[in-house]
N, C-alpha and C. Protein backbone atom coordinates (compact mmCIF):
# COMPACT_ATOMS: atom_id res chain seq x y z
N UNK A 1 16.56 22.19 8.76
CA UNK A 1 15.13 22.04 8.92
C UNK A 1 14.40 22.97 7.96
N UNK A 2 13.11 22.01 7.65
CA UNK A 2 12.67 23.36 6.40
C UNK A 2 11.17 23.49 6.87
N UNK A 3 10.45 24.15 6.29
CA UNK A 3 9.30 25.20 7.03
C UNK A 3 8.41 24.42 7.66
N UNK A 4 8.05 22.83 6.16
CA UNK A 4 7.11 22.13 7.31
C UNK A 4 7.58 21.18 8.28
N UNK A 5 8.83 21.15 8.51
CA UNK A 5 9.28 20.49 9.38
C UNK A 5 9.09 21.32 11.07
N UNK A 6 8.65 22.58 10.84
CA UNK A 6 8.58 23.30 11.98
C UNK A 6 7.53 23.26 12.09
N UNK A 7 6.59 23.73 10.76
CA UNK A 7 5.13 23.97 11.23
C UNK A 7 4.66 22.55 11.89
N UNK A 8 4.76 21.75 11.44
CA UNK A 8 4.27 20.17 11.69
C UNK A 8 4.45 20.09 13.41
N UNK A 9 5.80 20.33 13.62
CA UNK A 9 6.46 20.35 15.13
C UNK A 9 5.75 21.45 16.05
N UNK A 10 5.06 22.34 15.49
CA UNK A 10 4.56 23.39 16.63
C UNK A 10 2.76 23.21 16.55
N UNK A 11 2.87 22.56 14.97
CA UNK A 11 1.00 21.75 15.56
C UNK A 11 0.94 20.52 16.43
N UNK A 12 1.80 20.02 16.11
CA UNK A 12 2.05 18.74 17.21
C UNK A 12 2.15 19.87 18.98
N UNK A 13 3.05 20.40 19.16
CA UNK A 13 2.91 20.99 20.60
C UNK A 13 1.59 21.35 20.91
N UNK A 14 1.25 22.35 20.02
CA UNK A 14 -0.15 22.82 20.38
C UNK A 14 -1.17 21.68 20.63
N UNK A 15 -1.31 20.81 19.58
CA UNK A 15 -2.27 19.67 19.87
C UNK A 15 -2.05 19.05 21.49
N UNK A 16 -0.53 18.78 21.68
CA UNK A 16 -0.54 18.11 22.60
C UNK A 16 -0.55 18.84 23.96
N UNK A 17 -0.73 20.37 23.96
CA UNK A 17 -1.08 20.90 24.93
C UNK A 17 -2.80 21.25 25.27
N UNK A 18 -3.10 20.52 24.27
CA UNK A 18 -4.66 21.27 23.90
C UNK A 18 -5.01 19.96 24.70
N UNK A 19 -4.81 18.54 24.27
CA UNK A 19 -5.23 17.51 25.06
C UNK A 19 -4.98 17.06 26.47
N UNK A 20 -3.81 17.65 27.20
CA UNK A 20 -3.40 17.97 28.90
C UNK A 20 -4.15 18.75 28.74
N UNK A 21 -4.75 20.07 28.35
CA UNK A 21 -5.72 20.78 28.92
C UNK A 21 -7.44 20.02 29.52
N UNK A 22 -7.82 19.29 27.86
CA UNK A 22 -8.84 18.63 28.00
C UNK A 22 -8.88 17.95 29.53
N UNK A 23 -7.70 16.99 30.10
CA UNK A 23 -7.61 15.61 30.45
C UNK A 23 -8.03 16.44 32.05
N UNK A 24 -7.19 17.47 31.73
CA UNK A 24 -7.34 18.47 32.91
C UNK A 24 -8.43 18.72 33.76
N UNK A 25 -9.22 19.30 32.27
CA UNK A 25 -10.68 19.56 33.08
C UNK A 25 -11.34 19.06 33.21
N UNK A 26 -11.14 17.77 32.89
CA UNK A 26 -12.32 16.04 32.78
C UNK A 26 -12.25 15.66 34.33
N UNK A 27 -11.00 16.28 35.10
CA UNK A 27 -10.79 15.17 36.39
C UNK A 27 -11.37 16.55 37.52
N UNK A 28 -12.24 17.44 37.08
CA UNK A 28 -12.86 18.20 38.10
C UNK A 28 -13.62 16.95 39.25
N UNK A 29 -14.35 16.41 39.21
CA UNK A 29 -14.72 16.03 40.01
C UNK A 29 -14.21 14.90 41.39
N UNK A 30 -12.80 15.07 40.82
CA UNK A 30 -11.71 14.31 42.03
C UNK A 30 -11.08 15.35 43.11
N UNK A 31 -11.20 14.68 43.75
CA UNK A 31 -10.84 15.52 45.26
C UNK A 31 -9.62 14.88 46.13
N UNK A 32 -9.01 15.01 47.03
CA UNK A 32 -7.31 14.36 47.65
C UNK A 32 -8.40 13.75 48.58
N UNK A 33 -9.48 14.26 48.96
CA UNK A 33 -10.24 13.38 50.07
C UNK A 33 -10.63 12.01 49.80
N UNK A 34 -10.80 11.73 48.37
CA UNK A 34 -11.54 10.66 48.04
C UNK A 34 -11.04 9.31 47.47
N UNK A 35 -10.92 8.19 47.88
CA UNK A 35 -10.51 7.20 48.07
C UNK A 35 -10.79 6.46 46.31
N UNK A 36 -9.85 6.12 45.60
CA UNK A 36 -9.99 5.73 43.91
C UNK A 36 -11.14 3.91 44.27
N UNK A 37 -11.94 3.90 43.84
CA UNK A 37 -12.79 2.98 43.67
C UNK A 37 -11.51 1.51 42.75
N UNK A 38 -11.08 0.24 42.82
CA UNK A 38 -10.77 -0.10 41.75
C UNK A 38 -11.76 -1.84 42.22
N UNK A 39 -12.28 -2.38 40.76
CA UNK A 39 -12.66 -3.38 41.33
C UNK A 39 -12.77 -4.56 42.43
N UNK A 40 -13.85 -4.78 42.89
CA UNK A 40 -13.47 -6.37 44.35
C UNK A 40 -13.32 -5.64 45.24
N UNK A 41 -12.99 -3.93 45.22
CA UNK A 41 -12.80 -3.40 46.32
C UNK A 41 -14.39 -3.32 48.03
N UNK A 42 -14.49 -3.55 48.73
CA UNK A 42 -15.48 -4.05 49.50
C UNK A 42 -15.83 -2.93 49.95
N UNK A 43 -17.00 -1.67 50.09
CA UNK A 43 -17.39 -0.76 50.49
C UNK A 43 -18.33 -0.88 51.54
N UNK A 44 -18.47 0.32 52.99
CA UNK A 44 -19.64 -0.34 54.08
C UNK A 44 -20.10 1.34 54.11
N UNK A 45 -21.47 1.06 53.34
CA UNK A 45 -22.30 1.89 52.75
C UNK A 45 -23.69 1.93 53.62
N UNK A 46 -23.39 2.59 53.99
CA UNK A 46 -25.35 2.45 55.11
C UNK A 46 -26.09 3.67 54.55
N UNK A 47 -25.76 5.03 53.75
CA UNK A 47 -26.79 5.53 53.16
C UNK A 47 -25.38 6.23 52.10
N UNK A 48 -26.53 6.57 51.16
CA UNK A 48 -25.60 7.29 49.65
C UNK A 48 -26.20 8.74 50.27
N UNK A 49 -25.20 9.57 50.11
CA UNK A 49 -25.80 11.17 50.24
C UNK A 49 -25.75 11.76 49.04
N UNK A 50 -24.68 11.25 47.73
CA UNK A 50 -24.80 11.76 46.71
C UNK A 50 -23.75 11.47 45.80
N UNK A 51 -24.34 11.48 44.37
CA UNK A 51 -23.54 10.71 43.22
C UNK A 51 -23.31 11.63 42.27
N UNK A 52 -22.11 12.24 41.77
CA UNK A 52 -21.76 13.37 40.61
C UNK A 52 -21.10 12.59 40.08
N UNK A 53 -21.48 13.29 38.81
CA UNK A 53 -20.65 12.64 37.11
C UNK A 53 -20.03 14.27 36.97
N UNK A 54 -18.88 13.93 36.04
CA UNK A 54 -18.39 14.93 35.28
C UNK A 54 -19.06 16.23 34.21
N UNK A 55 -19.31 15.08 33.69
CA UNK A 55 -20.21 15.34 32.27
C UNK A 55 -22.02 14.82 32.54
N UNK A 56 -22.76 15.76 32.87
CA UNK A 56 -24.03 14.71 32.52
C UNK A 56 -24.31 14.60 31.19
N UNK A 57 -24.34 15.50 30.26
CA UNK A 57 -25.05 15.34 28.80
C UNK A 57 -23.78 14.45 27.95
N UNK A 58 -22.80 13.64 28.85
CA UNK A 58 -22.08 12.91 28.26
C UNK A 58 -22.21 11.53 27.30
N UNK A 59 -21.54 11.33 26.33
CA UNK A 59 -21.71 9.69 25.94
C UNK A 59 -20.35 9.29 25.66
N UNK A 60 -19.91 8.44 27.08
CA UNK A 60 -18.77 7.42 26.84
C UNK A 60 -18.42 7.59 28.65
N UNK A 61 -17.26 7.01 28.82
CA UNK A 61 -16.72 7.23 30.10
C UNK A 61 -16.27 8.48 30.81
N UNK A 62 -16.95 8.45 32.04
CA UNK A 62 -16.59 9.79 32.49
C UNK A 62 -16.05 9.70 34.38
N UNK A 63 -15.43 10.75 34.99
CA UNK A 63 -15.41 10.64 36.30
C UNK A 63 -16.30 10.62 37.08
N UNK A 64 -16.74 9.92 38.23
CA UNK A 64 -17.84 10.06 38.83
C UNK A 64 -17.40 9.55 40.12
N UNK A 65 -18.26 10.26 40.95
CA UNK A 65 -17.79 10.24 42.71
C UNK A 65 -19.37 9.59 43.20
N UNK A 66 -19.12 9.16 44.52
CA UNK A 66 -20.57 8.96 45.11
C UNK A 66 -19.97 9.45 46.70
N UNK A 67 -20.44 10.04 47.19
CA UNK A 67 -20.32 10.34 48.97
C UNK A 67 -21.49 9.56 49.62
N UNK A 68 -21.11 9.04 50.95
CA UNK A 68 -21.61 8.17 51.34
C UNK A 68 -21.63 8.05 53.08
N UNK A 69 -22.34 7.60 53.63
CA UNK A 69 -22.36 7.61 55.27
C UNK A 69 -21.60 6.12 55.60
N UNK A 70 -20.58 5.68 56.69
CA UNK A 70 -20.65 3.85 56.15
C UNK A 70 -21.09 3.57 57.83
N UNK A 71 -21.33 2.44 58.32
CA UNK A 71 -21.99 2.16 59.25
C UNK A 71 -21.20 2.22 60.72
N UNK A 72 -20.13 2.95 60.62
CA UNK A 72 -20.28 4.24 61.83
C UNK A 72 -20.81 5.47 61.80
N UNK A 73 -21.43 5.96 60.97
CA UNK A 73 -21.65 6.88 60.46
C UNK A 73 -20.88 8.20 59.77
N UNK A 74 -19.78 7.79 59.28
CA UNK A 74 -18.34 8.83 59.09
C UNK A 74 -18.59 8.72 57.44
N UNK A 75 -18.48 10.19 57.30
CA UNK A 75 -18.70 10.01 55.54
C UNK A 75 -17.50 10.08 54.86
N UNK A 76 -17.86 9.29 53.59
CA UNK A 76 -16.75 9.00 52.93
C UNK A 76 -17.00 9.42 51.28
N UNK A 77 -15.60 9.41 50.45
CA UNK A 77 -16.20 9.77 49.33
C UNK A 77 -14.94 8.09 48.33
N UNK A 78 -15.78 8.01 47.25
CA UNK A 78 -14.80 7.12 46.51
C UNK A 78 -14.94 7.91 45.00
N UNK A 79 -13.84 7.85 44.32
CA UNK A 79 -14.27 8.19 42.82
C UNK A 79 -14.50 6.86 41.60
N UNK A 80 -14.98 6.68 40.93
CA UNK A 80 -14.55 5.64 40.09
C UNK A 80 -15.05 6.35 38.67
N UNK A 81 -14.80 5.26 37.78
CA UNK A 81 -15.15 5.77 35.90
C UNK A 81 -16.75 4.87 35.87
N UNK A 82 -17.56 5.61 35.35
CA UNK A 82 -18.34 5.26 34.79
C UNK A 82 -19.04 5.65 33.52
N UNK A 83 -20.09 4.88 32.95
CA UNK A 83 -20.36 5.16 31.26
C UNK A 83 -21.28 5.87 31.33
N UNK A 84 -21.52 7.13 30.83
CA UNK A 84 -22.55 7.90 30.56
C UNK A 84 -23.50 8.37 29.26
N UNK A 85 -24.77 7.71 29.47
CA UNK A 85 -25.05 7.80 28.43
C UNK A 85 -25.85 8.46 27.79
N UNK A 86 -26.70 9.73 28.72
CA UNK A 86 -27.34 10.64 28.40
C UNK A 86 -27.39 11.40 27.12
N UNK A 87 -26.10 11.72 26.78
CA UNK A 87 -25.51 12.34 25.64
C UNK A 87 -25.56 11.65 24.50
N UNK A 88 -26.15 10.43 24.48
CA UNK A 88 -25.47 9.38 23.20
C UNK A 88 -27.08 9.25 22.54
N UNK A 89 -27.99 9.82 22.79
CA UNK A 89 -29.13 9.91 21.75
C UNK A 89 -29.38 11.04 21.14
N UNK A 90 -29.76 11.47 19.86
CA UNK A 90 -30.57 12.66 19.67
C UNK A 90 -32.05 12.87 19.52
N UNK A 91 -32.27 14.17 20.25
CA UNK A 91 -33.85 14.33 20.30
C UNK A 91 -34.30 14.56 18.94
């Protein structure tokens, strides 16, 4: 093996530890409580108490939760992906 065959191999690690880091801190807003949203899925929603995104000043897809009361009144939380687009203009 010769030098850039190493260097190449330890920017590759680093990169690819740098992006598990990223992916890492993108999924803050998931919780073990909260039920994964995936389409057709049928929700019984009688009031929203509250909707967090990951990222607000984001532009592209991000994690986002909504907590919710459903019509027993037992709150619930779901996560799903949504597009955020706050971030995608400049002032």
């Amino acid at each position: 093996m010769n030098f850039k065959t190493i260097a190449s191999a330890a920017l590759f690690a680093v990169a690819s530890s740098a992006t598990i880091a990223a992916q890492a801190s993108s999924v803050s807003v998931e919780s073990s409580s909260s039920m994964h949203y995936r389409y057709g899925d049928r929700l019984d929603v009688k009031k929203v108490l509250s909707v967090e995104d990951d990222r607000s000043n984001a532009c592209g897809v991000v994690n986002s939760r909504i907590e919710y009361l459903d019509s027993h009144g037992q709150r619930q939380s779901v996560e799903y992906r949504s597009y955020a687009t706050s971030g995608c203009h400049e002032s």
